[in-house]
C-alpha atoms as a PDB file:
ATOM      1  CA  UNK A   1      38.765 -44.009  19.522  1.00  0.00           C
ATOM      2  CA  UNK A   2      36.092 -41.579  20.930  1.00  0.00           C
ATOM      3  CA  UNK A   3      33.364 -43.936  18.999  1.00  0.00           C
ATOM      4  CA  UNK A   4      35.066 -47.094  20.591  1.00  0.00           C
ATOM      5  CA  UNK A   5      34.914 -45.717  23.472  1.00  0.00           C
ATOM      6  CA  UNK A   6      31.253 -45.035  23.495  1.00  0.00           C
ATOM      7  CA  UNK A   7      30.461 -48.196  22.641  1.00  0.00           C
ATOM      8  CA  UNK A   8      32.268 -50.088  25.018  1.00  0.00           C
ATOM      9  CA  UNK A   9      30.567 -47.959  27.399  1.00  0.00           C
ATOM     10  CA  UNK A  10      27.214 -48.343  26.190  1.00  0.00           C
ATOM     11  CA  UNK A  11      27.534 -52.333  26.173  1.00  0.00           C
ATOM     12  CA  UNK A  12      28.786 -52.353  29.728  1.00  0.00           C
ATOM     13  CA  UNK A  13      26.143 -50.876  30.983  1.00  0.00           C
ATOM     14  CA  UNK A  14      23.381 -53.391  29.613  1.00  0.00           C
ATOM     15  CA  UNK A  15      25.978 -55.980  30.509  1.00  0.00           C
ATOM     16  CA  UNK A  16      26.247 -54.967  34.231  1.00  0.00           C
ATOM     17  CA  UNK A  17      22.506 -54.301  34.388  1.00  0.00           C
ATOM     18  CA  UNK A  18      21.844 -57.669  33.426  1.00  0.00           C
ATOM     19  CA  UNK A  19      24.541 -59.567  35.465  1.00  0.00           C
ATOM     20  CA  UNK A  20      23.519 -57.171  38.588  1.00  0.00           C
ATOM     21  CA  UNK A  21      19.632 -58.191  38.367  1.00  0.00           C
ATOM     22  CA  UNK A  22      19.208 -59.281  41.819  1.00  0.00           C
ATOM     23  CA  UNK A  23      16.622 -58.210  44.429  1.00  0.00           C
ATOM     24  CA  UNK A  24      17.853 -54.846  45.316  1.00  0.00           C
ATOM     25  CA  UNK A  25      18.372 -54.026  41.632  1.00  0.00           C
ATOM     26  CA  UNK A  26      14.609 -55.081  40.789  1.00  0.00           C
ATOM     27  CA  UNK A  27      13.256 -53.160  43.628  1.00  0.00           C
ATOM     28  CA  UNK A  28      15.266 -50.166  42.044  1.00  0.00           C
ATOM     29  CA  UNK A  29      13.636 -51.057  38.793  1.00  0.00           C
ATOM     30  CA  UNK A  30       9.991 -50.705  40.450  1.00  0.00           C
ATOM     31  CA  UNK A  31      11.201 -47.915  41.802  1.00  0.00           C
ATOM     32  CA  UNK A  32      12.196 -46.305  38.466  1.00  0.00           C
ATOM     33  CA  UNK A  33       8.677 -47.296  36.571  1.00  0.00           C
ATOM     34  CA  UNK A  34       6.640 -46.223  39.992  1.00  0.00           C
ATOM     35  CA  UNK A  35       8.679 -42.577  39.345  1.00  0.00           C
ATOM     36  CA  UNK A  36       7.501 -42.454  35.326  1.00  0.00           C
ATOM     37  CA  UNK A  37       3.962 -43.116  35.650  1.00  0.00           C
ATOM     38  CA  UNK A  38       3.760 -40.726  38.816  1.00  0.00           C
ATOM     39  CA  UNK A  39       4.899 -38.148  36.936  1.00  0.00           C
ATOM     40  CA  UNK A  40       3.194 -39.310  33.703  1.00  0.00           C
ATOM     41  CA  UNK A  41      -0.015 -38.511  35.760  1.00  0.00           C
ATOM     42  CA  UNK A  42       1.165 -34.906  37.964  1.00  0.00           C
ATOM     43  CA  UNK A  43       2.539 -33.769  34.579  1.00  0.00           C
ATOM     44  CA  UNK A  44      -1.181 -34.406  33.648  1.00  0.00           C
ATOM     45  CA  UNK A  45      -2.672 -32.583  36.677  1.00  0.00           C
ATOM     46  CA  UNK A  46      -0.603 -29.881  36.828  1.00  0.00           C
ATOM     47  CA  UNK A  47      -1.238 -29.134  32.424  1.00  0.00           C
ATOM     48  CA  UNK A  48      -4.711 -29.418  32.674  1.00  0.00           C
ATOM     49  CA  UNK A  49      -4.661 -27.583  35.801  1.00  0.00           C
ATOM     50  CA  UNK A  50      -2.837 -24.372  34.450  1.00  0.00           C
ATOM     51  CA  UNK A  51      -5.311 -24.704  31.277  1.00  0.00           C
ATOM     52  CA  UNK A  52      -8.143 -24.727  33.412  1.00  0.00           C
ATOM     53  CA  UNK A  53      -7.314 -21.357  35.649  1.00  0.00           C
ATOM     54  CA  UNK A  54      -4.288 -19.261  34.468  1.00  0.00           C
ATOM     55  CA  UNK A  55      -4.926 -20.757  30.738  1.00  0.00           C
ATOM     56  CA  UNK A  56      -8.646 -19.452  30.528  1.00  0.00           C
ATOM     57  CA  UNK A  57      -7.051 -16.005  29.838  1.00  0.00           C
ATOM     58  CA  UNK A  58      -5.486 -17.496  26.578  1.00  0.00           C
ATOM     59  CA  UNK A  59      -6.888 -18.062  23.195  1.00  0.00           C
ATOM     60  CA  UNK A  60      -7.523 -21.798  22.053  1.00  0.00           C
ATOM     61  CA  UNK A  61      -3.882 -22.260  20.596  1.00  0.00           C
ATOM     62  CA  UNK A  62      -1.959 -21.083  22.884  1.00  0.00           C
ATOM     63  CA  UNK A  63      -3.211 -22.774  25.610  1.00  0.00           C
ATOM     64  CA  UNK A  64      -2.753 -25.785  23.717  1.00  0.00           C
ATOM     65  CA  UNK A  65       0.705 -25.000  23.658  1.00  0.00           C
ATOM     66  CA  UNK A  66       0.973 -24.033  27.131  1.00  0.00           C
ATOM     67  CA  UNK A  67      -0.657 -27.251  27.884  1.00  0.00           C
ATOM     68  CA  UNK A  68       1.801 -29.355  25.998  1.00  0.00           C
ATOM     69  CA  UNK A  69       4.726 -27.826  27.171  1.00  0.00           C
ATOM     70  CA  UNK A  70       4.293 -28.214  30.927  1.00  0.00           C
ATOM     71  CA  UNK A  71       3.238 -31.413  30.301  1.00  0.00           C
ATOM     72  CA  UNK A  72       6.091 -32.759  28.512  1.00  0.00           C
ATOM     73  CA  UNK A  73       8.503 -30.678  30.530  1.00  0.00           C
ATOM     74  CA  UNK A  74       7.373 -32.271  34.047  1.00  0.00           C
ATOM     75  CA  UNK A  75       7.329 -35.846  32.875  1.00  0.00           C
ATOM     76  CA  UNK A  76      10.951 -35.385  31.278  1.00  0.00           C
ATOM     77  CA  UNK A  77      12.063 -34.488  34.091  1.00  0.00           C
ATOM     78  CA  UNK A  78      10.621 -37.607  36.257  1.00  0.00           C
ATOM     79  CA  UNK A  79      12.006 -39.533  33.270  1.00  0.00           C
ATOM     80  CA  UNK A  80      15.339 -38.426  33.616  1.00  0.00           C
ATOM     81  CA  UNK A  81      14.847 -39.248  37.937  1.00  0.00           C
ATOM     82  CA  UNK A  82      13.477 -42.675  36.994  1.00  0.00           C
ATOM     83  CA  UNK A  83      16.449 -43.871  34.609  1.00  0.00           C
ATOM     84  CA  UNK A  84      18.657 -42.388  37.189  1.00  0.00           C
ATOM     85  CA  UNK A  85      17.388 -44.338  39.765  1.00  0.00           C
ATOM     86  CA  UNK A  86      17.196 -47.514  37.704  1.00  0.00           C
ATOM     87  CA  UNK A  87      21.172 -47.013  37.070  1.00  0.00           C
ATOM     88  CA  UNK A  88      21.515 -45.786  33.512  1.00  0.00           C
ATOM     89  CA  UNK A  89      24.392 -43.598  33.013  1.00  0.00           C
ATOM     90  CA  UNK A  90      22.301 -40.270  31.287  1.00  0.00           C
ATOM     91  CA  UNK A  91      25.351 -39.608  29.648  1.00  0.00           C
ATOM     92  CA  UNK A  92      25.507 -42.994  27.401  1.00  0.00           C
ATOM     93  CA  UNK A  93      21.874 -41.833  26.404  1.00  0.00           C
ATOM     94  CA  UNK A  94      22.502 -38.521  26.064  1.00  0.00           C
ATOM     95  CA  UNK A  95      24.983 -39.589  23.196  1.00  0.00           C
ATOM     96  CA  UNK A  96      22.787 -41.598  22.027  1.00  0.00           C
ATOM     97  CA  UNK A  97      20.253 -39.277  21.653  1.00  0.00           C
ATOM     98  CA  UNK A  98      22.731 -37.251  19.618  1.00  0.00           C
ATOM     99  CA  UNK A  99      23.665 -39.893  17.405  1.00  0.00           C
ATOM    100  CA  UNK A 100      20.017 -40.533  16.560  1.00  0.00           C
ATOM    101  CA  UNK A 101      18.861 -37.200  15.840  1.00  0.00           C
ATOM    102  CA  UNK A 102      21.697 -36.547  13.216  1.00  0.00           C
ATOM    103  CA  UNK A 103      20.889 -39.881  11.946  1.00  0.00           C
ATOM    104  CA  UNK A 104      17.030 -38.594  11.304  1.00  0.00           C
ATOM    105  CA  UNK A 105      17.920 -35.289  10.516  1.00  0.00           C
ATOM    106  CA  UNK A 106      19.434 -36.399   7.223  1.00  0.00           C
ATOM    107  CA  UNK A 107      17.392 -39.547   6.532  1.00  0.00           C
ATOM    108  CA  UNK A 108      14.001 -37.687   7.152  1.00  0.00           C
ATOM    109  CA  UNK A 109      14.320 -34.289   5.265  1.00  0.00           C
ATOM    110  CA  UNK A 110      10.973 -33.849   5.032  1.00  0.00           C
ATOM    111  CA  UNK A 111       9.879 -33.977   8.295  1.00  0.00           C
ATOM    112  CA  UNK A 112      12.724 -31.552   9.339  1.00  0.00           C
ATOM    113  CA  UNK A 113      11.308 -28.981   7.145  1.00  0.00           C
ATOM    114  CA  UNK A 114       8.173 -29.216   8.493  1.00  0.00           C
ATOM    115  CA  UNK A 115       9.197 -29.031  11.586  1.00  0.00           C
ATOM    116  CA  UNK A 116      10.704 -25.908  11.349  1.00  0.00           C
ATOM    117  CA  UNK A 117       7.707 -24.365   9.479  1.00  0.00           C
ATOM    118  CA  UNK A 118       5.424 -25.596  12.714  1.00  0.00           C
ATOM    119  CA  UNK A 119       7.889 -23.815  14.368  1.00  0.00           C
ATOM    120  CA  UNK A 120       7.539 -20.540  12.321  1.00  0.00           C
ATOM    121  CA  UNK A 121       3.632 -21.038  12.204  1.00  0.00           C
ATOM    122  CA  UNK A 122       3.436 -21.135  15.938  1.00  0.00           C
ATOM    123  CA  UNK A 123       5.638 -18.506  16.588  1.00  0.00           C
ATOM    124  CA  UNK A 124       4.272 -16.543  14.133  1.00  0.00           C
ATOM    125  CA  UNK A 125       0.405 -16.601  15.509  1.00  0.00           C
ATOM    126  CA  UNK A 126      -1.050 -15.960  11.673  1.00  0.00           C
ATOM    127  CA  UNK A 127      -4.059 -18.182  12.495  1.00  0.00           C
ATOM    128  CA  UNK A 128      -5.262 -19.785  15.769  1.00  0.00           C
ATOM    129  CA  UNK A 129      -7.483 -23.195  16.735  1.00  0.00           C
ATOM    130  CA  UNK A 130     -10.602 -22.461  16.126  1.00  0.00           C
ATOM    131  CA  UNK A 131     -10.295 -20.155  12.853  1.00  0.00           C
ATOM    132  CA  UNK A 132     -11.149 -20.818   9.273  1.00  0.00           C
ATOM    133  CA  UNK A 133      -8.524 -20.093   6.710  1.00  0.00           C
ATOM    134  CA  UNK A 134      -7.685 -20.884   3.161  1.00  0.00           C
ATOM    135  CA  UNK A 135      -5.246 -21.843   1.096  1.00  0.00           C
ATOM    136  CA  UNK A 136      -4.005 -22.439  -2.673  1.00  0.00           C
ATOM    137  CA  UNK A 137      -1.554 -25.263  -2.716  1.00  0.00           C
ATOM    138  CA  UNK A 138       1.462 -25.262  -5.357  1.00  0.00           C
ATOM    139  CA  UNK A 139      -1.195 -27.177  -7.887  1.00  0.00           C
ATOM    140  CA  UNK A 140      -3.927 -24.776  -7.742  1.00  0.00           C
ATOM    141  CA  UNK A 141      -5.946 -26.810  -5.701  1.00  0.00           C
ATOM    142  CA  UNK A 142      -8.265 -24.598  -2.670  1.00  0.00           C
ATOM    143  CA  UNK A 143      -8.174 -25.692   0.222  1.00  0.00           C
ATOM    144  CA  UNK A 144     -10.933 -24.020   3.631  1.00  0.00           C
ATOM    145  CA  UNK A 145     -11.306 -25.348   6.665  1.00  0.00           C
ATOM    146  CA  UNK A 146     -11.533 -25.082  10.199  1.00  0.00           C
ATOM    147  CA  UNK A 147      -8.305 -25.104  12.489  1.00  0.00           C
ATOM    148  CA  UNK A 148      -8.167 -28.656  14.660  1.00  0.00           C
ATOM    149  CA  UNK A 149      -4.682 -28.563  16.036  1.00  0.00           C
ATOM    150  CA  UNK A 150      -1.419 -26.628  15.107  1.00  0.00           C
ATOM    151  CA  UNK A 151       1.130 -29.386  15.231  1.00  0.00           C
ATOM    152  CA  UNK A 152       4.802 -28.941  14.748  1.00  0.00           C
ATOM    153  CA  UNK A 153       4.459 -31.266  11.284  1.00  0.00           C
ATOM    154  CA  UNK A 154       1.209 -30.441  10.220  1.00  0.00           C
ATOM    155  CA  UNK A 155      -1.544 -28.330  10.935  1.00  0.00           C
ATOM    156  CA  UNK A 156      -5.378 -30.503  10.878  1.00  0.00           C
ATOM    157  CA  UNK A 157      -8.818 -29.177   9.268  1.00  0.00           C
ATOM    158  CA  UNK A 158     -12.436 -29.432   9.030  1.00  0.00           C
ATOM    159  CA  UNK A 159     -13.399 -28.774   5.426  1.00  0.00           C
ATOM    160  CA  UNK A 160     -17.136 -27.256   5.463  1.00  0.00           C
ATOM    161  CA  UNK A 161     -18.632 -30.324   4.065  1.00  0.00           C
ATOM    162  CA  UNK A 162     -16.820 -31.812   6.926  1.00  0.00           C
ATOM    163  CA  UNK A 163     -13.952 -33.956   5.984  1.00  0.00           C
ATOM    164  CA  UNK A 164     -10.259 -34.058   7.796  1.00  0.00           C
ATOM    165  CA  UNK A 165      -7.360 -33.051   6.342  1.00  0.00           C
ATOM    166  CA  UNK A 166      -3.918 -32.732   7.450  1.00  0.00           C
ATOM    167  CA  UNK A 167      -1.686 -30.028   5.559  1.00  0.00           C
ATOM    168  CA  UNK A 168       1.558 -29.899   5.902  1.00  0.00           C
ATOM    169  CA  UNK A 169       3.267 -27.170   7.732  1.00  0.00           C
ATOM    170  CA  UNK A 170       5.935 -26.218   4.397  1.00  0.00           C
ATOM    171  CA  UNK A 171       2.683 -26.085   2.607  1.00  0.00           C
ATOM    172  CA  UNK A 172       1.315 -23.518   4.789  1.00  0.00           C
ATOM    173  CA  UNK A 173       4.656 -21.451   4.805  1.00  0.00           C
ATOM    174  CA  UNK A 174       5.163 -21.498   0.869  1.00  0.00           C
ATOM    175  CA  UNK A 175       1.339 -20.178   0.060  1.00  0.00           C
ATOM    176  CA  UNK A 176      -0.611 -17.755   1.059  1.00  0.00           C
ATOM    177  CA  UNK A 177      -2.846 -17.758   3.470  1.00  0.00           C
ATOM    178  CA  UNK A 178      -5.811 -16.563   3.968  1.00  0.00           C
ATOM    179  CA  UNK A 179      -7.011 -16.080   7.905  1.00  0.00           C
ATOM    180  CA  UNK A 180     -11.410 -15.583   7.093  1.00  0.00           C
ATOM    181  CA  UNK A 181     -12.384 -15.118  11.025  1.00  0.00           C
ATOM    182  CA  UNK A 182      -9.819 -12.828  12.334  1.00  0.00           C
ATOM    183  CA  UNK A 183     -11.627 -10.164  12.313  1.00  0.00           C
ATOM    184  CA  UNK A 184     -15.032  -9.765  13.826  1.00  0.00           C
ATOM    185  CA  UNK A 185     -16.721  -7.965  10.763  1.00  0.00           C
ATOM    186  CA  UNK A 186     -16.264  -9.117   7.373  1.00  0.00           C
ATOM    187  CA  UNK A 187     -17.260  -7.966   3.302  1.00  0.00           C
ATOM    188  CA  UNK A 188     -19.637  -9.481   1.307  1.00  0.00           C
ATOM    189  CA  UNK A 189     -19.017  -8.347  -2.319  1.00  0.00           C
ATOM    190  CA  UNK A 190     -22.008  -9.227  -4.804  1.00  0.00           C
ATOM    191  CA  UNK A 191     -21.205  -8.512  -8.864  1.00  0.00           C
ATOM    192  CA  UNK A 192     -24.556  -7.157 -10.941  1.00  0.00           C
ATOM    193  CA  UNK A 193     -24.980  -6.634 -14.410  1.00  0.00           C
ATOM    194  CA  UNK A 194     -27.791  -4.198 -15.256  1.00  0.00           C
ATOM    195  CA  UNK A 195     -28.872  -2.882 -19.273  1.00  0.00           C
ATOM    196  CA  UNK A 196     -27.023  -0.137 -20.527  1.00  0.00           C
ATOM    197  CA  UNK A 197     -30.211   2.034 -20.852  1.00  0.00           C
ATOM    198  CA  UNK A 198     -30.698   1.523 -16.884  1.00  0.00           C
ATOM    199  CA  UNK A 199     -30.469   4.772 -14.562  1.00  0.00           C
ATOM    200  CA  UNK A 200     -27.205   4.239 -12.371  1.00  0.00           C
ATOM    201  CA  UNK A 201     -28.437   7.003  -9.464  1.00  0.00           C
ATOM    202  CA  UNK A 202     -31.652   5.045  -9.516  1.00  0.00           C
ATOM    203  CA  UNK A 203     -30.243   1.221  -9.284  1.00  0.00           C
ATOM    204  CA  UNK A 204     -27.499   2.777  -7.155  1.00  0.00           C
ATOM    205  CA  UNK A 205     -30.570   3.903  -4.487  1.00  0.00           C
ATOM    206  CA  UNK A 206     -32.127   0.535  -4.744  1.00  0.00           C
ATOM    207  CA  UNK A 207     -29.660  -1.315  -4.128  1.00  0.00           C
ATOM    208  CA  UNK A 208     -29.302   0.803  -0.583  1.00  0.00           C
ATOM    209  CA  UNK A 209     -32.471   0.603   0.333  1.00  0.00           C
ATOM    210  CA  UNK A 210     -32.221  -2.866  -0.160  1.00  0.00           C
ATOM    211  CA  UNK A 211     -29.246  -2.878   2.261  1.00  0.00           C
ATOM    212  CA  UNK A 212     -30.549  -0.901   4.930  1.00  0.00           C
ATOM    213  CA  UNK A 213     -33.260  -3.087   5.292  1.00  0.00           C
ATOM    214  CA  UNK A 214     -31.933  -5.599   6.205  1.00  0.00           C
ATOM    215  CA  UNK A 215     -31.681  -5.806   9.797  1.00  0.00           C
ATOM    216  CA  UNK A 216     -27.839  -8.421   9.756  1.00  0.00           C
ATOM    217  CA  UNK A 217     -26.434  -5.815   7.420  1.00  0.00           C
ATOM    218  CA  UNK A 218     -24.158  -3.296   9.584  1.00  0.00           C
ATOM    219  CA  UNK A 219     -24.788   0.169   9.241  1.00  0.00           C
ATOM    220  CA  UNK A 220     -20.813   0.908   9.650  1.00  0.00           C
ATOM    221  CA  UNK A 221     -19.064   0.501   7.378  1.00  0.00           C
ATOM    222  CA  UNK A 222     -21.750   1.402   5.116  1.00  0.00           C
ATOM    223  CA  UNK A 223     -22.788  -0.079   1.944  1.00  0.00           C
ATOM    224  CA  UNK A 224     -21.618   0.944  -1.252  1.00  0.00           C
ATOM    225  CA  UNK A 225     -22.631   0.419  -4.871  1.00  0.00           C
ATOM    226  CA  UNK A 226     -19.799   1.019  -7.286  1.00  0.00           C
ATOM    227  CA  UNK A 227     -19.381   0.814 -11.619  1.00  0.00           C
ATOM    228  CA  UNK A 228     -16.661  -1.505 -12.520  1.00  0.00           C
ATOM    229  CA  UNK A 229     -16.736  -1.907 -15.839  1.00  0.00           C
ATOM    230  CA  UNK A 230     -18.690  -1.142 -19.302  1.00  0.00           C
ATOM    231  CA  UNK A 231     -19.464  -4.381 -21.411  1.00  0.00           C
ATOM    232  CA  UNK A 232     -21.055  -4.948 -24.848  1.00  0.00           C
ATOM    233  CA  UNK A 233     -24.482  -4.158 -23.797  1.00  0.00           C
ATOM    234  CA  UNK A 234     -24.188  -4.338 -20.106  1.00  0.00           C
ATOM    235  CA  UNK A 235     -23.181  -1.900 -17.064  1.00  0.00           C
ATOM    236  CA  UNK A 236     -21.275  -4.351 -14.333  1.00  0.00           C
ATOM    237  CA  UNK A 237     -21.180  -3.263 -10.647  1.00  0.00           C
ATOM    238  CA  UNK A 238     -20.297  -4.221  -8.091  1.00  0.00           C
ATOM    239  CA  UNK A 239     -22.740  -3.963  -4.589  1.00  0.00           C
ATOM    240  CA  UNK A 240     -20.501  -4.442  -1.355  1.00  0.00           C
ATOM    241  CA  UNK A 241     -22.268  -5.006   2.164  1.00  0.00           C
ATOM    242  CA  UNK A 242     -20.700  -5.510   5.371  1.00  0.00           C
ATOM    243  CA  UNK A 243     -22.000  -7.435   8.052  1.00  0.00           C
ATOM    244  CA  UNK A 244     -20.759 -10.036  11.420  1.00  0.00           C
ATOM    245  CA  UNK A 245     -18.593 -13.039  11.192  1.00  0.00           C
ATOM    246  CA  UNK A 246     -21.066 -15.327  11.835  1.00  0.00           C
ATOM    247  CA  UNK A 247     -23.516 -14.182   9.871  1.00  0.00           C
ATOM    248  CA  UNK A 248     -21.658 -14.164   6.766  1.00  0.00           C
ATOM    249  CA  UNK A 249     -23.261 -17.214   4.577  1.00  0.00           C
ATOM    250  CA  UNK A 250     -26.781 -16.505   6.051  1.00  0.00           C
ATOM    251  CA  UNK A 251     -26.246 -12.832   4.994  1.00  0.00           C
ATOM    252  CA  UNK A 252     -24.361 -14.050   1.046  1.00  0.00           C
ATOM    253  CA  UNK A 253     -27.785 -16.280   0.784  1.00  0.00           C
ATOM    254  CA  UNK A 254     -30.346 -13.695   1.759  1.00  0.00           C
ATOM    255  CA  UNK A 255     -28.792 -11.088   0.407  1.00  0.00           C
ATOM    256  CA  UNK A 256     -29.498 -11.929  -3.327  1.00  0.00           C
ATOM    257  CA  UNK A 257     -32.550 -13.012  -3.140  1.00  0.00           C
ATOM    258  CA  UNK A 258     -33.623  -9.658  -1.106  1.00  0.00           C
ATOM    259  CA  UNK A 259     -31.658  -7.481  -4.610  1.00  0.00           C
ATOM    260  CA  UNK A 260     -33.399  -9.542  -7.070  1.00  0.00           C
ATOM    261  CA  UNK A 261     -36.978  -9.010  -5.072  1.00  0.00           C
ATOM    262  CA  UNK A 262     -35.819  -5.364  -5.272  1.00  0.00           C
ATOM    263  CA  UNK A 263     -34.775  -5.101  -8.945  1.00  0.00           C
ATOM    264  CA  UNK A 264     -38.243  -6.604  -9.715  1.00  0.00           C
ATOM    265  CA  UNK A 265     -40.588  -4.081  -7.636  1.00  0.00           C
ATOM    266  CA  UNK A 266     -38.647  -1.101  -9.544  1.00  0.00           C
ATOM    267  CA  UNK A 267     -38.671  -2.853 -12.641  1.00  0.00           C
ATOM    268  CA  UNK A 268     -34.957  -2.641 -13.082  1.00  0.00           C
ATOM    269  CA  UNK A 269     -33.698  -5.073 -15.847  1.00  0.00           C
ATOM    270  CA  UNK A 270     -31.182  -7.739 -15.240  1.00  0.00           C
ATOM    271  CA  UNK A 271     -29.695  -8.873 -19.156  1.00  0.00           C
ATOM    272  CA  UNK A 272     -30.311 -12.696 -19.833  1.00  0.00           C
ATOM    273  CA  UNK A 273     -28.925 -13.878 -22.914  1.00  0.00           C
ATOM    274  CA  UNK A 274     -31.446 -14.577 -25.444  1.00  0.00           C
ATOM    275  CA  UNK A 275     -31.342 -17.475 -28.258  1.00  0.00           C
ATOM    276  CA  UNK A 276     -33.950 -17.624 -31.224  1.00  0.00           C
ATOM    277  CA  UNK A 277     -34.220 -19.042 -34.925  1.00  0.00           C
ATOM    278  CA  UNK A 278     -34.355 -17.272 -38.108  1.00  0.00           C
ATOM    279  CA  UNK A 279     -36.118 -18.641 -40.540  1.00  0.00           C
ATOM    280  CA  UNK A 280     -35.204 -18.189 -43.902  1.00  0.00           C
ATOM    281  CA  UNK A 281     -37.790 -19.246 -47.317  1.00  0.00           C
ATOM    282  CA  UNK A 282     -35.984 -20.074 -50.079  1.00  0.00           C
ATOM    283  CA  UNK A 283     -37.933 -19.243 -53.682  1.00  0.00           C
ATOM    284  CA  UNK A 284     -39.968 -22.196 -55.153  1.00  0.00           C
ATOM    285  CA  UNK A 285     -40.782 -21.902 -58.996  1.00  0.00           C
ATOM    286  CA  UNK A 286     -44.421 -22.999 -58.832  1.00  0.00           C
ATOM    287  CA  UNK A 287     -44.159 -24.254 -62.738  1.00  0.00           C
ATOM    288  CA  UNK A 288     -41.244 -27.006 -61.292  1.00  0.00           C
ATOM    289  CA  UNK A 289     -42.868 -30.340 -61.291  1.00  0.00           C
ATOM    290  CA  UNK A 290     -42.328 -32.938 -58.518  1.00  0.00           C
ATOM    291  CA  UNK A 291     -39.220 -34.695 -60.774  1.00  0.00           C
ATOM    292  CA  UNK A 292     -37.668 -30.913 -60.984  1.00  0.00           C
ATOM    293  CA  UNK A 293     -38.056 -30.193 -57.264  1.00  0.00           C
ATOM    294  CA  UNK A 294     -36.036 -33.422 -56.454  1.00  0.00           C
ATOM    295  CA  UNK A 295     -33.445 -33.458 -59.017  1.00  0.00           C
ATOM    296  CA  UNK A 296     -32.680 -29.806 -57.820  1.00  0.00           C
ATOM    297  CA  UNK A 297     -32.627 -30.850 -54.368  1.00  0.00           C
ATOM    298  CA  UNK A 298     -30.326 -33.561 -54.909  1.00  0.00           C
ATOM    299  CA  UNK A 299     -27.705 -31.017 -57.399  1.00  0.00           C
ATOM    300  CA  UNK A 300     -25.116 -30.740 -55.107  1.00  0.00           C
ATOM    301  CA  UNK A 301     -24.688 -34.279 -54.516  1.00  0.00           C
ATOM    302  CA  UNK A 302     -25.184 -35.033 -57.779  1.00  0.00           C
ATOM    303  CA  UNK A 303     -21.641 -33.361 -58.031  1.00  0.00           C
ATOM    304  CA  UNK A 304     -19.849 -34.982 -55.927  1.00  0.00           C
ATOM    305  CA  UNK A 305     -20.767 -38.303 -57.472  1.00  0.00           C
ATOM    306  CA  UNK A 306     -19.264 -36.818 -60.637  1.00  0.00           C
ATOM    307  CA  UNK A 307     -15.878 -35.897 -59.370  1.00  0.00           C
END
């Protein structure tokens, strides 16, 4: 009865609009549209005037979200005026509203998920617009980029060899994630392997030297040199230097170059694998004629013939 009800309801009101469409009734209309795109446009001023002064104190995302929700909350609310004043019962599309939004909830399953997870992400405040994180997906695959927008389905990138891609948000909350410019400072690691004769105190002072030369290198923290393993024939270490976010991959480039220039001028040896041939003679009886040499080279298959 209730969904009867609702119906009946809902049909009388397009039926009474469309009987009732006489001069007053279309100036109420104009009226109604005049009311959405004015405050289409002063939910526009007033965003991107709260973004501009009170939003300056707040990082990139959110003042997006600041942005959107003032926004959307002003021209709801001169939505919700307009229909009023065009003679829609809010009620009718209130339930309506309802209706639909169980209706997607279980046809789009998907999409619910995710937007909880933007939820979660947003709340959360892991990563921000602006930052560069990465990610392992389920399959294995790596994923770094730059943050575009954090969306309540997805969340968009800039790869570095600048392509777009649009993750997920469940993607983002099932794998780790890893936030590279959160921090103003960050660690360059760089693995060695040096010959097992090699003096350790003396590659270990090098390698310093080498480091505190270099004017983008920080002072604090301070580098450090460490033995990680023992191979076959090889010492490994490992050579960690810390320096500013934004000089990371400048730093990473120079920064092997400037060890193997160092390794060089202190004659420190770096192991390269090494191929070569051994050859082997094999004993010619110098009485053999030219008949003997051939029927002896040609034994083996000789046998096979046979069998």
């Amino acid at each position: 009865m209730a969904e009867s009800s609702f119906v009946q309801q809902f049909t009388e009101t397009f039926k009474s609009m469309g009987i009732s469409l006489h001069t007053e009734r279309f100036q109420e209309i104009l009226v109604a549209v005049f009311f959405a795109v004015f405050g289409f446009f002063i939910a526009r001023l007033l965003s991107n005037t709260f973004s501009a002064t009170i939003g300056s104190r707040l990082n990139l995302h959110q003042r997006l979200i600041w942005r959107r929700g003032i926004f959307y909350f002003i021209f709801i609310l001169f939505l919700i005026a307009s229909l009023r004043e065009a003679g829609f019962k809010l009620s009718v599309f209130l339930g309506a509203a309802g209706i639909l939004t169980v209706a997607l909830g279980f046809a789009s399953q998907t999409s619910a998920s995710n937007l909880i997870s933007g939820l979660f992400l947003i709340g959360e405040g892991s990563f921000e617009v602006g930052d560069t994180i990465q990610l392992t997906l389920i399959r294995g695959q790596t994923i770094e980029g730059k943050v575009l927008s954090i969306d309540l389905l997805s969340v968009k990138l800039q790869t570095m060899d600048n392509t777009f891609i649009r993750v997920p948000n469940e993607q983002l909350i099932r794998a780790p994630v890893y936030n590279l410019t959160r921090f103003p400072i960050r660690r360059i690691p760089i693995t060695l392997f040096i010959n097992f004769h090699e003096d350790i105190v003396k590659v270990r002072q090098v390698l310093i030297h080498v480091a505190d030369s270099y004017s983008l290198v920080l002072d604090e923290p301070r580098p450090n040199v460490t033995v990680t393993a023992f191979r076959e024939s090889t010492i490994e270490l490992q050579f960690t230097v810390w320096t500013l976010q934004k000089h990371y991959i400048q730093v990473h480039d120079e920064m092997q170059e400037r060890v193997r220039n160092g390794f060089i001028e202190n004659g420190i040896e770096i192991p390269i694998p090494q191929m070569g041939f051994v050859e082997r003679h094999q004993p010619v009886d110098l009485a053999m004629t030219d008949d003997d040499v051939d029927g002896y080279a040609n034994k083996a298959e000789i046998k096979r013939e046979m069998k």
